[in-house]
C-alpha atoms as a PDB file:
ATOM      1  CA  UNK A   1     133.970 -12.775 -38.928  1.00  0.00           C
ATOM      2  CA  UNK A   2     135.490 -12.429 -35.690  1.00  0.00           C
ATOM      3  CA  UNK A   3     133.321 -11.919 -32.531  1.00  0.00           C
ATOM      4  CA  UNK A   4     133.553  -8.740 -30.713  1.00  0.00           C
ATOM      5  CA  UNK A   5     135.200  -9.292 -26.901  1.00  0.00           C
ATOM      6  CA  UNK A   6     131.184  -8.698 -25.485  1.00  0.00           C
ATOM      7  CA  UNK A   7     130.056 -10.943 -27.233  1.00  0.00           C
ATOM      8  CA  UNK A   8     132.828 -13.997 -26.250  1.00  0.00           C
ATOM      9  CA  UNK A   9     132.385 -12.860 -22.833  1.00  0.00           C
ATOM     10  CA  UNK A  10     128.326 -13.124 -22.589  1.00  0.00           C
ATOM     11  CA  UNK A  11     128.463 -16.312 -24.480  1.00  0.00           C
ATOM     12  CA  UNK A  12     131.771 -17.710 -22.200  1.00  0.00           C
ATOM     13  CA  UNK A  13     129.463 -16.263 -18.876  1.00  0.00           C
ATOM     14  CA  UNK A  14     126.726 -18.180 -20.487  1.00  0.00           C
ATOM     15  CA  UNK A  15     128.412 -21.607 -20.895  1.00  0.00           C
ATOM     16  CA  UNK A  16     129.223 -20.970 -17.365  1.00  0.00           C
ATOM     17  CA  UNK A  17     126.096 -20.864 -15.987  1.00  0.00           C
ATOM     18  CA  UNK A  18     124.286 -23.936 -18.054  1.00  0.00           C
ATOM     19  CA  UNK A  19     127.663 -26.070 -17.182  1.00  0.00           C
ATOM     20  CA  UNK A  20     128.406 -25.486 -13.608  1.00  0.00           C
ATOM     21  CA  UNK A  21     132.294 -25.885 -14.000  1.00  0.00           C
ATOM     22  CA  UNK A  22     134.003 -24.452 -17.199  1.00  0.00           C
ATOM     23  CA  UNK A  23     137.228 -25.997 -18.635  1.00  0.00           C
ATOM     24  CA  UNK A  24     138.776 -24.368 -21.322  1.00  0.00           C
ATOM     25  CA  UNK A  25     138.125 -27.235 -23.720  1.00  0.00           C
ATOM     26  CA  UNK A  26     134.716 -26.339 -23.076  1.00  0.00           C
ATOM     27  CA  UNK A  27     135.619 -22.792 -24.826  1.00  0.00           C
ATOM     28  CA  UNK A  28     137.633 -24.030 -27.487  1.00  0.00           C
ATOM     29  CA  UNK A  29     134.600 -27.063 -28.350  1.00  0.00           C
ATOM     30  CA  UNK A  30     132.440 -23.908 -29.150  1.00  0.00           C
ATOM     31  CA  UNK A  31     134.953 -21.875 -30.785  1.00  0.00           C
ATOM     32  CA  UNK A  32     135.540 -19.462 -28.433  1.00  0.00           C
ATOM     33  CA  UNK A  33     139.097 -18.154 -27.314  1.00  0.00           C
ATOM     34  CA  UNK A  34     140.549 -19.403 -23.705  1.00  0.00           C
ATOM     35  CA  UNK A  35     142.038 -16.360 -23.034  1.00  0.00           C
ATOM     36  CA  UNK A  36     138.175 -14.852 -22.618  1.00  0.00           C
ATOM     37  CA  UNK A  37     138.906 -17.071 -18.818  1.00  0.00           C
ATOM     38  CA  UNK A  38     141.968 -15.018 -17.903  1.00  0.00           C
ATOM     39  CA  UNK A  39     140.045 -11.745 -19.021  1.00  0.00           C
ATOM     40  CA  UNK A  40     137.151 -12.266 -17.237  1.00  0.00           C
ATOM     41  CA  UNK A  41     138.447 -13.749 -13.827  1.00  0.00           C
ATOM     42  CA  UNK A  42     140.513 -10.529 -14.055  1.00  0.00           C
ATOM     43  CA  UNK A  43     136.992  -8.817 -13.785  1.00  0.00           C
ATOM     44  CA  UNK A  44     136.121 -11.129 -11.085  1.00  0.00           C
ATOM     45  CA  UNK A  45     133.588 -12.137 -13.173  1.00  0.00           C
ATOM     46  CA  UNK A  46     134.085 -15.884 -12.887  1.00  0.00           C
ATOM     47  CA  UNK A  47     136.298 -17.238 -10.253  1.00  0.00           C
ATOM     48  CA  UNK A  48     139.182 -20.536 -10.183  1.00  0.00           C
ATOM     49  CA  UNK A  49     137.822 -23.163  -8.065  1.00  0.00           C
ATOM     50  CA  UNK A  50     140.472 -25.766  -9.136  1.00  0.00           C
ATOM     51  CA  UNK A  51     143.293 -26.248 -11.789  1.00  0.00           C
ATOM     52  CA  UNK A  52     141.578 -25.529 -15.083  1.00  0.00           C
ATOM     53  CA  UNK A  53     138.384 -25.280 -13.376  1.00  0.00           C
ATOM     54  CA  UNK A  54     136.237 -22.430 -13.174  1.00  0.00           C
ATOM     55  CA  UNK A  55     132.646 -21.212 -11.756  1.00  0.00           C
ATOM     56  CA  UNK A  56     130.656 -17.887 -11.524  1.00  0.00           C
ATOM     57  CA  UNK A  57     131.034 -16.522  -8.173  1.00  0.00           C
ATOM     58  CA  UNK A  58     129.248 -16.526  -5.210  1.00  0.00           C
ATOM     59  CA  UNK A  59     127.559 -19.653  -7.144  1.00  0.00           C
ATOM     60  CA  UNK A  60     125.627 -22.254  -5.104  1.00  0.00           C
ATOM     61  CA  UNK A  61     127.067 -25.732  -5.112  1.00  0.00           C
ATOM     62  CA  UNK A  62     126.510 -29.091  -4.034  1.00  0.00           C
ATOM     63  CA  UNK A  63     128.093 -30.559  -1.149  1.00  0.00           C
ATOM     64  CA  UNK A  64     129.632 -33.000  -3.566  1.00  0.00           C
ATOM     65  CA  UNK A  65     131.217 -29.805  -5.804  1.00  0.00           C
ATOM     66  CA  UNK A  66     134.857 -31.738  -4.995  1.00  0.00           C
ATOM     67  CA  UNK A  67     133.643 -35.058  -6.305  1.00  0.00           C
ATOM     68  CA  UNK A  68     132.328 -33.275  -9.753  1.00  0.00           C
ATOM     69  CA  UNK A  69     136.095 -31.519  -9.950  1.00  0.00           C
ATOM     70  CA  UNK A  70     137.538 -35.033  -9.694  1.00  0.00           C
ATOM     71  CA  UNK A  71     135.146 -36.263 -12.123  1.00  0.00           C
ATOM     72  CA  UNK A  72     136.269 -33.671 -14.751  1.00  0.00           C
ATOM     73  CA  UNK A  73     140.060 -34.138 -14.127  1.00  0.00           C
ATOM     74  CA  UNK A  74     140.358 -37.863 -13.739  1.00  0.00           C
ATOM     75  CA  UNK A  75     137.507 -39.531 -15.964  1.00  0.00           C
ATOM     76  CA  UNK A  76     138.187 -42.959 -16.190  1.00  0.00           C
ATOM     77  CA  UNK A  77     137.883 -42.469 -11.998  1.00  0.00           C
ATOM     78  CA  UNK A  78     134.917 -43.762 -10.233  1.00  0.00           C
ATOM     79  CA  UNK A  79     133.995 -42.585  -6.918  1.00  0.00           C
ATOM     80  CA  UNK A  80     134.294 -45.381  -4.384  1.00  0.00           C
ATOM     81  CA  UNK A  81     134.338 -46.431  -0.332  1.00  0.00           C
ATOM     82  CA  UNK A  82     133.730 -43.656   1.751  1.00  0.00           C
ATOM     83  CA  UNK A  83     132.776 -40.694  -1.144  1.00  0.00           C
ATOM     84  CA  UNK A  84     130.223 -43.349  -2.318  1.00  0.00           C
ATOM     85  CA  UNK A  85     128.414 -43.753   1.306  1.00  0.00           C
ATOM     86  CA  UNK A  86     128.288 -40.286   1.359  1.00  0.00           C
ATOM     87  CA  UNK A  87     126.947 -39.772  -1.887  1.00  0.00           C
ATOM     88  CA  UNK A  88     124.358 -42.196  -1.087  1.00  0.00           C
ATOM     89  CA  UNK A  89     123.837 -41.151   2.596  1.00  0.00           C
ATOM     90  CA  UNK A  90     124.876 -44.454   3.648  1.00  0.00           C
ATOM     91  CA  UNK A  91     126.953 -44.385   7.451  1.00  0.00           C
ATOM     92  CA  UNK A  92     128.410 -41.758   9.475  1.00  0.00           C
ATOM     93  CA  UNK A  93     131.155 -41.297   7.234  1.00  0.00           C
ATOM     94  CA  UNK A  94     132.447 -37.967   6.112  1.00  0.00           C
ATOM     95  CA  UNK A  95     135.409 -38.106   4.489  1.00  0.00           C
ATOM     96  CA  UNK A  96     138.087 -35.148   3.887  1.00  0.00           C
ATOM     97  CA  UNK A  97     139.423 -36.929   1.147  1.00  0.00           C
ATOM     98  CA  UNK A  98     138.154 -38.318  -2.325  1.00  0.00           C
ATOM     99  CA  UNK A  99     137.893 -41.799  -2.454  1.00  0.00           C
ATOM    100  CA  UNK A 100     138.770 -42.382  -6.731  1.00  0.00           C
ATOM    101  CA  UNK A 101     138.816 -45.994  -8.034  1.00  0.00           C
ATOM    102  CA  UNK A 102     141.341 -46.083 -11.136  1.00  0.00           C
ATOM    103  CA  UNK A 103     142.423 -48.987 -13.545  1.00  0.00           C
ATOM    104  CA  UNK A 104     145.671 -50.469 -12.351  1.00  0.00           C
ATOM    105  CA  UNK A 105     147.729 -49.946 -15.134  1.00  0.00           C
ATOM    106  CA  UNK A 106     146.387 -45.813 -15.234  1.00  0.00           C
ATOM    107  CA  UNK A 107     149.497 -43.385 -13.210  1.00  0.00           C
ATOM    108  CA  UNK A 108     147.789 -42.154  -9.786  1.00  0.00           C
ATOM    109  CA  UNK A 109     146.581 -38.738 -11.065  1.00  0.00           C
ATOM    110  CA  UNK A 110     147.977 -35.813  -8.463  1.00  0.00           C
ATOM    111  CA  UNK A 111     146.140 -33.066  -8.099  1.00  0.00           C
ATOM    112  CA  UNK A 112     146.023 -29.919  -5.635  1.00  0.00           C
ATOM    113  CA  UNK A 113     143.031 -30.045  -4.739  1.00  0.00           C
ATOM    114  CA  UNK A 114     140.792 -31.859  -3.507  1.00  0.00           C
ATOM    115  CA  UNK A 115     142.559 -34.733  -1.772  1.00  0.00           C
ATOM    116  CA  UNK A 116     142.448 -37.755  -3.705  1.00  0.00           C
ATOM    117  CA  UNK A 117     142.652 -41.661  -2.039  1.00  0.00           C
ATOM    118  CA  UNK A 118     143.270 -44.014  -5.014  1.00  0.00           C
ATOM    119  CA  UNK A 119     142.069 -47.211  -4.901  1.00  0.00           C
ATOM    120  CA  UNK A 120     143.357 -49.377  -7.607  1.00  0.00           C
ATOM    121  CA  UNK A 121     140.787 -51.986  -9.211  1.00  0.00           C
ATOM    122  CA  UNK A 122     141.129 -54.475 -12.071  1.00  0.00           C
ATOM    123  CA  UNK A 123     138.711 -53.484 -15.478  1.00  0.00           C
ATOM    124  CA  UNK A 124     136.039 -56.155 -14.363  1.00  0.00           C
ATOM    125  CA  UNK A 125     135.327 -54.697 -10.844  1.00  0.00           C
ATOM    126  CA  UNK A 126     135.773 -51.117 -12.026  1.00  0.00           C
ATOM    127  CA  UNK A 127     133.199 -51.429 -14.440  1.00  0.00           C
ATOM    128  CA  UNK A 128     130.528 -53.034 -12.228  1.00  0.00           C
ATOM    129  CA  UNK A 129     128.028 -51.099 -10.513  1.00  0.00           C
ATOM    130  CA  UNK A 130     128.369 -48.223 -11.963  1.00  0.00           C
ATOM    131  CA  UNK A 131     125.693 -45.403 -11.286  1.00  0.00           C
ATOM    132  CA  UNK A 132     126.393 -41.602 -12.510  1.00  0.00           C
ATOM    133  CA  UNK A 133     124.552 -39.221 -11.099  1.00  0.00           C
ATOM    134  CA  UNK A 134     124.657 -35.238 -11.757  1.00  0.00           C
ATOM    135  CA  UNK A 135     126.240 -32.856  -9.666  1.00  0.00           C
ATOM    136  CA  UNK A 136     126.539 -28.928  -9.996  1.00  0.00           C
ATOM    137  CA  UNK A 137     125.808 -30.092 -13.794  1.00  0.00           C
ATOM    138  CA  UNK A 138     128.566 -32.652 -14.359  1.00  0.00           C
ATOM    139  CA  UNK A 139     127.532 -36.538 -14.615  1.00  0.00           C
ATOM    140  CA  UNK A 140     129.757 -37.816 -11.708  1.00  0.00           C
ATOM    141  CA  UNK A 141     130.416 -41.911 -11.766  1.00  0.00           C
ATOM    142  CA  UNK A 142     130.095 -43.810  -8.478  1.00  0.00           C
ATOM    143  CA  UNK A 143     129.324 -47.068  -7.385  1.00  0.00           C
ATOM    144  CA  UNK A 144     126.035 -48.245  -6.305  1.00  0.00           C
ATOM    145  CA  UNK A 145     125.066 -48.813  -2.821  1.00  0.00           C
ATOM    146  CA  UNK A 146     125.600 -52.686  -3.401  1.00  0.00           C
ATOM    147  CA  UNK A 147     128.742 -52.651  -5.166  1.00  0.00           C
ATOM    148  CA  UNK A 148     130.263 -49.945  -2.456  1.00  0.00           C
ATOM    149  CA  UNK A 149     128.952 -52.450   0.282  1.00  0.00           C
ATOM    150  CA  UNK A 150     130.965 -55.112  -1.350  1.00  0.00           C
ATOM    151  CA  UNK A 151     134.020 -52.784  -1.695  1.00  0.00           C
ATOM    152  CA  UNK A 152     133.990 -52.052   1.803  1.00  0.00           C
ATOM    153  CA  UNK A 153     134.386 -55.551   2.324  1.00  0.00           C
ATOM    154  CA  UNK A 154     137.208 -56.210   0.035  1.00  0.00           C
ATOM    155  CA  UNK A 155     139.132 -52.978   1.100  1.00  0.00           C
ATOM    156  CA  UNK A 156     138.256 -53.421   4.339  1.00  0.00           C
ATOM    157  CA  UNK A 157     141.720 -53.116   5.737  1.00  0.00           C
ATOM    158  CA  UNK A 158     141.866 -50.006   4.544  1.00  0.00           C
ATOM    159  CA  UNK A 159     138.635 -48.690   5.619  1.00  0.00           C
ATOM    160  CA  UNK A 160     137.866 -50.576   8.785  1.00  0.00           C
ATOM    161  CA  UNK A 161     135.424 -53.671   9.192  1.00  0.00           C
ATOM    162  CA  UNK A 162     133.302 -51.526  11.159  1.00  0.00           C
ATOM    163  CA  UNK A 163     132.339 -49.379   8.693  1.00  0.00           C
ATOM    164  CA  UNK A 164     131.462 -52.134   5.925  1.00  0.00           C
ATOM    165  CA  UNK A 165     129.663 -53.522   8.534  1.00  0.00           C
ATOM    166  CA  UNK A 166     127.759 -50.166   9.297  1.00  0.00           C
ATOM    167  CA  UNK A 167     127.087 -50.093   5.366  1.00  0.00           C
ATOM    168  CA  UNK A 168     125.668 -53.573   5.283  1.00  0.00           C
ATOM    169  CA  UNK A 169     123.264 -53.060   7.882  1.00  0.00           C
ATOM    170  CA  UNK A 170     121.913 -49.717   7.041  1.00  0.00           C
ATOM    171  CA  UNK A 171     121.611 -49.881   3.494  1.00  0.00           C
ATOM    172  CA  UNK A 172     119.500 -53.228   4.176  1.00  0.00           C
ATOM    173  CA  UNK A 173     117.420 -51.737   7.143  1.00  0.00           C
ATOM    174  CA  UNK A 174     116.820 -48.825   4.247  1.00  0.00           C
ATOM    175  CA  UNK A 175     116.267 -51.252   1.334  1.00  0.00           C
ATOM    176  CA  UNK A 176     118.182 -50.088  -0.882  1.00  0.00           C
ATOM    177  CA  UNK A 177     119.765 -53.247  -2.247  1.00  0.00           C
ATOM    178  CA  UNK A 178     118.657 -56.834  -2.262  1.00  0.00           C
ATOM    179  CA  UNK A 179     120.514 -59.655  -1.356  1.00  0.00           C
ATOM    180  CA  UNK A 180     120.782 -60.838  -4.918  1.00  0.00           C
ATOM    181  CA  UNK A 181     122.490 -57.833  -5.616  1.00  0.00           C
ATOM    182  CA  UNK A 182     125.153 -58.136  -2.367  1.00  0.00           C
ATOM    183  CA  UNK A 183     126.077 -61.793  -3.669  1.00  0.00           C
ATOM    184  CA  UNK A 184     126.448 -60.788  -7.162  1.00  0.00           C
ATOM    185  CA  UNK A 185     129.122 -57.920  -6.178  1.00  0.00           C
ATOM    186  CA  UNK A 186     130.361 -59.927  -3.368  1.00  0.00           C
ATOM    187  CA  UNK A 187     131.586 -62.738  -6.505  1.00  0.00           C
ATOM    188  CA  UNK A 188     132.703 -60.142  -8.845  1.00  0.00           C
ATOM    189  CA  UNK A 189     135.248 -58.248  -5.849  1.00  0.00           C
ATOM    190  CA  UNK A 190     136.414 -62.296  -4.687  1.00  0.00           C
ATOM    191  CA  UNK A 191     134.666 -61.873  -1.089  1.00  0.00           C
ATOM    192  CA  UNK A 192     132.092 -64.003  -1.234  1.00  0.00           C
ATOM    193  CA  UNK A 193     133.199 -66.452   1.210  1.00  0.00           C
ATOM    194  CA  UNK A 194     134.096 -63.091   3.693  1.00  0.00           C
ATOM    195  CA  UNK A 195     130.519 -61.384   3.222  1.00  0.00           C
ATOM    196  CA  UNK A 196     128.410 -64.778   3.651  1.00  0.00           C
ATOM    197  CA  UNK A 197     128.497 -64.977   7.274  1.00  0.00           C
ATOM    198  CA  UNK A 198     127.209 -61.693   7.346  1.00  0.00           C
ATOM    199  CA  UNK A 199     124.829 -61.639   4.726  1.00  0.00           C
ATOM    200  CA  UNK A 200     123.650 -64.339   6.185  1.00  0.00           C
ATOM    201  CA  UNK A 201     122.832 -62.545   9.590  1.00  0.00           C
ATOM    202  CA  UNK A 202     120.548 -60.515   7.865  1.00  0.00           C
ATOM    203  CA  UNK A 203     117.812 -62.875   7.590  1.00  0.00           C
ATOM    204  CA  UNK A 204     118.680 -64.842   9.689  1.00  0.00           C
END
């Protein structure tokens, strides 16, 4: 029996606000129509935030709302570099852009918003380090503090060695990584020999 148009909108408004951001795969997963989104932003009753992305208005979100848009759109992405640090409040860093790690052999993905800065990375070093943490209700991937430390190091001619630097020595002074951890990531991202003298100043 078909639902009456109420009744798809309460239950689309509903969806809306257990997810956080609505898709319209979301819609179709539960057997209700897509078009219920063009009706109902119509009656302002949800708003656009992004291409195929949609939120109640006037809702309260994160901070980190851009990095759970990216998350939707791109997920084989992992947040990386500067998003991470500022994910974990790690640095001064507060980047205008989204830092995305992507497979190398995946097309960049373009988007209108936000900003994306692709970093490519083999399978091995994408998969390492992974944490996911939740964000306006979507599980967002991004590396751990150790693992971003390490990137910093291997990117950091794209980032500056001042900031990896900045990373190392704050997310030790605030323990939250041990050294084990910083060799382990510094092997897997090939900048081992680049960290050690470093690492090394830590204890020393």
């Amino acid at each position: 029996m078909k639902q009456p148009d109420a009744t798809i909108e309460k239950s689309a408004l509903e969806l809306a606000r257990r997810a956080g951001l609505l898709r319209a795969r979301d819609l179709k997963a539960r057997g209700l129509p897509t078009v219920v989104l063009t009706r109902l932003v119509a009656a302002g009753k949800i708003q656009r935030v992004a291409r195929g992305l949609y939120s109640l208005p006037n809702k309260q979100v994160s901070e980190h709302r851009s990095l759970a848009e990216v998350a939707l759109r791109v997920p084989r992405g992992v947040i990386c570099l500067l998003s991470a640090l500022r994910v974990h409040e790690i640095g001064t860093q507060a980047p205008f852009e989204v830092w995305l790690a992507v497979p190398n052999n995946v097309v960049a993905p373009r988007l209108d918003q936000p900003a994306l800065r692709v970093i490519r990375m083999s399978e091995s070093t994408l998969s390492a380090g992974v944490d996911r943490v939740m964000v306006d209700g979507i599980t967002v991937p991004v590396f751990c503090v150790a693992k971003t430390v390490a990137d910093c190091f291997k990117y950091r001619n794209k980032i500056g060695i001042d900031v990896a630097l900045e990373a190392l020595h704050e997310g030790w002074r605030l323990k939250r990584f041990t050294m084990d951890e910083l060799a382990r990531y510094a092997t897997i991202n090939r900048v081992a020999n680049v960290m050690r003298p470093y690492l090394e100043s830590l204890t020393a």
